[in-house]
N, C-alpha and C. Protein backbone atom coordinates (compact mmCIF):
# COMPACT_ATOMS: atom_id res chain seq x y z
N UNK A 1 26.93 -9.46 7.16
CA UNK A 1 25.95 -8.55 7.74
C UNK A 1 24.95 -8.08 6.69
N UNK A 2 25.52 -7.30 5.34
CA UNK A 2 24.45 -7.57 4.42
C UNK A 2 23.59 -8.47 4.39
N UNK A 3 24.32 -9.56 4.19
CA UNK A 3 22.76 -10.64 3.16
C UNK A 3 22.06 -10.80 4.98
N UNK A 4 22.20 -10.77 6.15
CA UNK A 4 21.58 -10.83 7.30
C UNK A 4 20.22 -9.53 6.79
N UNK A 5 20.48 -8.61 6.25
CA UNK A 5 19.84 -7.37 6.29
C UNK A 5 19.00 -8.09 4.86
N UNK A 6 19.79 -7.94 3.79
CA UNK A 6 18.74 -8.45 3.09
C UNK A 6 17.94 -9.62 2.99
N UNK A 7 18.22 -10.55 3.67
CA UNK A 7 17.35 -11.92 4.17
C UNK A 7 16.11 -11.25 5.32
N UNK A 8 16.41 -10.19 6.20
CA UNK A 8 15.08 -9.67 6.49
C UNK A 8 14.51 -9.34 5.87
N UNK A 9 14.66 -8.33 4.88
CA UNK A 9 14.10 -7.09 4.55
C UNK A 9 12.95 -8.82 3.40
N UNK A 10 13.74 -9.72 2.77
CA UNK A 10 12.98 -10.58 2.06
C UNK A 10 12.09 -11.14 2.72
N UNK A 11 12.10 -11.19 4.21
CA UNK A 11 11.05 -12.83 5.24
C UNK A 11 10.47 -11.51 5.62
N UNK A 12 10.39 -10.19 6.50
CA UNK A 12 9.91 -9.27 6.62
C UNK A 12 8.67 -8.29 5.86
N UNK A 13 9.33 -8.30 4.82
CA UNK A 13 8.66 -6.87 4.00
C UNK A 13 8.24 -7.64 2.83
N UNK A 14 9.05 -8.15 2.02
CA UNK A 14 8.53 -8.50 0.68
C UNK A 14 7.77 -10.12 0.59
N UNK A 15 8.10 -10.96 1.20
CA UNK A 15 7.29 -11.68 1.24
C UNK A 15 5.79 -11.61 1.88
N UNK A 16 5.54 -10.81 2.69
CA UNK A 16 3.85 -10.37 3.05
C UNK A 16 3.59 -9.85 2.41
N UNK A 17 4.01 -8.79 1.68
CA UNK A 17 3.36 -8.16 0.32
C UNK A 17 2.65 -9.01 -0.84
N UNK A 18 3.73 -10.04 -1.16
CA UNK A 18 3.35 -10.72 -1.87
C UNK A 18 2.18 -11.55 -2.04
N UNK A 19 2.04 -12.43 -0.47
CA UNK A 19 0.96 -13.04 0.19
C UNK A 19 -0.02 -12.30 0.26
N UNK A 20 -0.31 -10.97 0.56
CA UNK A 20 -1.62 -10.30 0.82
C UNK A 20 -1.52 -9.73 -0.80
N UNK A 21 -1.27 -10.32 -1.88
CA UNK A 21 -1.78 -10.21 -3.03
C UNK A 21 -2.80 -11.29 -3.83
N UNK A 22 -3.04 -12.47 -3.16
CA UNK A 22 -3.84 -13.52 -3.13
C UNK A 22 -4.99 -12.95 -2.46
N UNK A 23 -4.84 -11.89 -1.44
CA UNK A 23 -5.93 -11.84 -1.15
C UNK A 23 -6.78 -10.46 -1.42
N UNK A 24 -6.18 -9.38 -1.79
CA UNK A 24 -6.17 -8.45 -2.42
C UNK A 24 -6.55 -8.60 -4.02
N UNK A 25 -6.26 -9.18 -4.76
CA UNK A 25 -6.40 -9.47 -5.97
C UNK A 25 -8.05 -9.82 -6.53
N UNK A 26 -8.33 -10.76 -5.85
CA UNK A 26 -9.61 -11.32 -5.40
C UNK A 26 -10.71 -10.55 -5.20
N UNK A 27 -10.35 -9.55 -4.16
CA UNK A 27 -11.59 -8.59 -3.45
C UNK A 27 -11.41 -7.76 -4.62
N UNK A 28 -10.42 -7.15 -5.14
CA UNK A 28 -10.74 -5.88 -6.29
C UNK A 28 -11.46 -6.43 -7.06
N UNK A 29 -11.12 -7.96 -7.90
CA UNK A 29 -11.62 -8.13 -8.84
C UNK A 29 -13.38 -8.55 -8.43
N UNK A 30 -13.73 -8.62 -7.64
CA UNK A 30 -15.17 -9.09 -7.70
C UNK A 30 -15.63 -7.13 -7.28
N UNK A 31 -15.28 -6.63 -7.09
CA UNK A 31 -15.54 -5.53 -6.67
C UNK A 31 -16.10 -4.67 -8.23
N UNK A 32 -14.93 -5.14 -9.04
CA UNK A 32 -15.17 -4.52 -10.26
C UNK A 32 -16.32 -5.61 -10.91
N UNK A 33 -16.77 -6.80 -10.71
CA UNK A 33 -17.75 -7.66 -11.43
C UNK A 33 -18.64 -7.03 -10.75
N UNK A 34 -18.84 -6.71 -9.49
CA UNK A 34 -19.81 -6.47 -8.72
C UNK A 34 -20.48 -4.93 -9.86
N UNK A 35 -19.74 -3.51 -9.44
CA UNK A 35 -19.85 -2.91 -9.86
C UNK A 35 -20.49 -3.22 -11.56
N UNK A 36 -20.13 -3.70 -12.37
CA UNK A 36 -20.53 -4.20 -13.71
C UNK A 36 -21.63 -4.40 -13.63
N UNK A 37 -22.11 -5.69 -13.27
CA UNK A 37 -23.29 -6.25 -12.40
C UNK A 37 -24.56 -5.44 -12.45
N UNK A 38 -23.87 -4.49 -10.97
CA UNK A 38 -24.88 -3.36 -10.87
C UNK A 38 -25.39 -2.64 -12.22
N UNK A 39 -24.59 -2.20 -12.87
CA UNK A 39 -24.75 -1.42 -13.58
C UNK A 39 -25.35 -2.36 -15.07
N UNK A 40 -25.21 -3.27 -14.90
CA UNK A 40 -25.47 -3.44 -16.08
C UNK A 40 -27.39 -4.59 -16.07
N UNK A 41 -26.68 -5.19 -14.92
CA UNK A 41 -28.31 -5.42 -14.60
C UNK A 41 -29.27 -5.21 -13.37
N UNK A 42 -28.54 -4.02 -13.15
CA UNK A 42 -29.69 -3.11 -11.78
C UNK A 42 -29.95 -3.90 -10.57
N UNK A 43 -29.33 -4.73 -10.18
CA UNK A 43 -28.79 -5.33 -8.92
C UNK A 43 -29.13 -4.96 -7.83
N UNK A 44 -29.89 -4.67 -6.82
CA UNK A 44 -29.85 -4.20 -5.65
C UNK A 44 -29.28 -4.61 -4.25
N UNK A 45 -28.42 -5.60 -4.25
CA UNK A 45 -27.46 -6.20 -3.37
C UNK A 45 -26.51 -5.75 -3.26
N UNK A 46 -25.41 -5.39 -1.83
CA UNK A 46 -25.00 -4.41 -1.42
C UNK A 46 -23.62 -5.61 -2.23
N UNK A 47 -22.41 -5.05 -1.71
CA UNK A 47 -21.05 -5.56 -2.06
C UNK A 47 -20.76 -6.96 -1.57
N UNK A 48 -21.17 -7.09 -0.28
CA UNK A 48 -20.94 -7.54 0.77
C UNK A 48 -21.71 -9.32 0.17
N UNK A 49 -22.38 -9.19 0.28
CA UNK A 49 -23.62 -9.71 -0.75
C UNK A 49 -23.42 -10.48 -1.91
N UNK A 50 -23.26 -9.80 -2.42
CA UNK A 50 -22.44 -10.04 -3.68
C UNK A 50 -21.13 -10.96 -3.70
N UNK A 51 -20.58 -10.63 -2.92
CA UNK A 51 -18.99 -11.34 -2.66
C UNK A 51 -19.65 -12.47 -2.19
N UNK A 52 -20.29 -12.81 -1.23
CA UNK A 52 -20.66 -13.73 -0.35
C UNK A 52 -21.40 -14.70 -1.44
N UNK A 53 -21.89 -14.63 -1.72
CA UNK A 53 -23.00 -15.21 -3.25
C UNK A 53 -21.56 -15.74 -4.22
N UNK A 54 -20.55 -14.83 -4.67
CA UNK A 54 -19.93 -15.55 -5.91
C UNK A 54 -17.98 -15.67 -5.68
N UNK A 55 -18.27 -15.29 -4.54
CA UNK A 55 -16.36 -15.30 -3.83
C UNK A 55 -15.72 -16.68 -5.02
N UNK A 56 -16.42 -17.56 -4.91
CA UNK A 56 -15.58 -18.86 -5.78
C UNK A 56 -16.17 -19.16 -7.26
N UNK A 57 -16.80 -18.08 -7.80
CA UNK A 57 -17.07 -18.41 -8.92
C UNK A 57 -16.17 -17.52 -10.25
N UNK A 58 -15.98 -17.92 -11.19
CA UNK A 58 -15.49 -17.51 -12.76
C UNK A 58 -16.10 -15.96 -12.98
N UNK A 59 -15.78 -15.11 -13.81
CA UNK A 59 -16.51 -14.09 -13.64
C UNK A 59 -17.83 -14.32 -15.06
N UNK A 60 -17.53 -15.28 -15.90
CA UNK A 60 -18.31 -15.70 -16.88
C UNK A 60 -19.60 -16.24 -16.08
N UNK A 61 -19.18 -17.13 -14.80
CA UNK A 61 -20.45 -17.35 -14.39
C UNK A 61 -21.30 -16.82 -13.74
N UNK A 62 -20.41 -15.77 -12.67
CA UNK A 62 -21.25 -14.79 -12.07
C UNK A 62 -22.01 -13.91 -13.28
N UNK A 63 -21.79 -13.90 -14.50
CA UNK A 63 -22.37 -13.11 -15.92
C UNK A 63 -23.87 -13.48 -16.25
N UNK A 64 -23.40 -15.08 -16.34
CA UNK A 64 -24.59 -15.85 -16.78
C UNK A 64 -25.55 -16.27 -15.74
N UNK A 65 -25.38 -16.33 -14.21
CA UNK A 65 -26.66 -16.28 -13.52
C UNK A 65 -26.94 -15.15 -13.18
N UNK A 66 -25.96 -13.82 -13.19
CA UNK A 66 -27.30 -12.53 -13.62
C UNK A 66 -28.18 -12.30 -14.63
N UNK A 67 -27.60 -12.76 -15.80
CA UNK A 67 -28.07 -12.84 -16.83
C UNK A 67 -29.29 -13.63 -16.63
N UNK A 68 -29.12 -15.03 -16.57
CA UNK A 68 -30.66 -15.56 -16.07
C UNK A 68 -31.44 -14.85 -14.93
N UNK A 69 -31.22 -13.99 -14.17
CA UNK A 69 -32.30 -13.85 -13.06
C UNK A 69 -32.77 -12.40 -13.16
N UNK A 70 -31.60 -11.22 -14.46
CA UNK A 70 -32.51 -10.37 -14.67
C UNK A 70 -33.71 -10.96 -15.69
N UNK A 71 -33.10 -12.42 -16.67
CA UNK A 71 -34.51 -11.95 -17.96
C UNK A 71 -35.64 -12.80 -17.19
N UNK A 72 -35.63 -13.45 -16.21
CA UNK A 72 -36.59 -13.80 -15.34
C UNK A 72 -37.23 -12.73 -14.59
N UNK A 73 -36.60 -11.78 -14.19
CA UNK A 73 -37.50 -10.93 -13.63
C UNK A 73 -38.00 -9.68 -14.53
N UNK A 74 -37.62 -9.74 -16.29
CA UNK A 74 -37.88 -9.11 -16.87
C UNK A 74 -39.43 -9.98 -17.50
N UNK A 75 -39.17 -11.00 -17.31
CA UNK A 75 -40.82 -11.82 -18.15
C UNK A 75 -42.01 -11.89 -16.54
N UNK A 76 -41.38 -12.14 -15.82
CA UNK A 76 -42.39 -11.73 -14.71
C UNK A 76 -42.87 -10.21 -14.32
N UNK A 77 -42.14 -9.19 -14.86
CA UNK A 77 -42.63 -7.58 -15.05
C UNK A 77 -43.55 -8.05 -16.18
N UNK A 78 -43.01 -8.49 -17.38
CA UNK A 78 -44.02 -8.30 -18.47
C UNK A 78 -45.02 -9.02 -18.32
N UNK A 79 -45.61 -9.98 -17.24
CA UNK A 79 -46.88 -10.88 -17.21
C UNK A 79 -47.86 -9.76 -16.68
């Protein structure tokens, strides 16, 4: 009767936890690139946006095409 109880409580409770950490993991972390982002190169694209644009990318690369498209819009201010 135990291991019946603890074989639920494992297919039940702890294995969905686990699974909605693949997907959980993911959204925080672009949440926090996002946030960075913003802040670091004045971004005006909402979250939503953002995710949608770099859901499958490295966070090095989401770095380096902000990086290219603020100093592009920093030499087109300065023309």
């Amino acid at each position: 009767m135990k291991q019946k109880i603890k074989d639920g409580i494992m297919l039940y409770l702890v294995v969905p936890i686990f699974l909605t950490w693949f997907i959980w993991f993911p959204l925080g972390m672009n949440y926090l690139y996002w946030t960075d982002m913003k802040n670091e190169f004045h971004i005006q694209e909402g979250y939503w946006e953002f995710f949608g644009r770099n859901w499958y990318k490295k966070s090095f690369h989401i770095k380096v095409d902000y990086l290219r498209e603020y100093e592009e819009r920093q030499e087109k201010a300065a023309k």
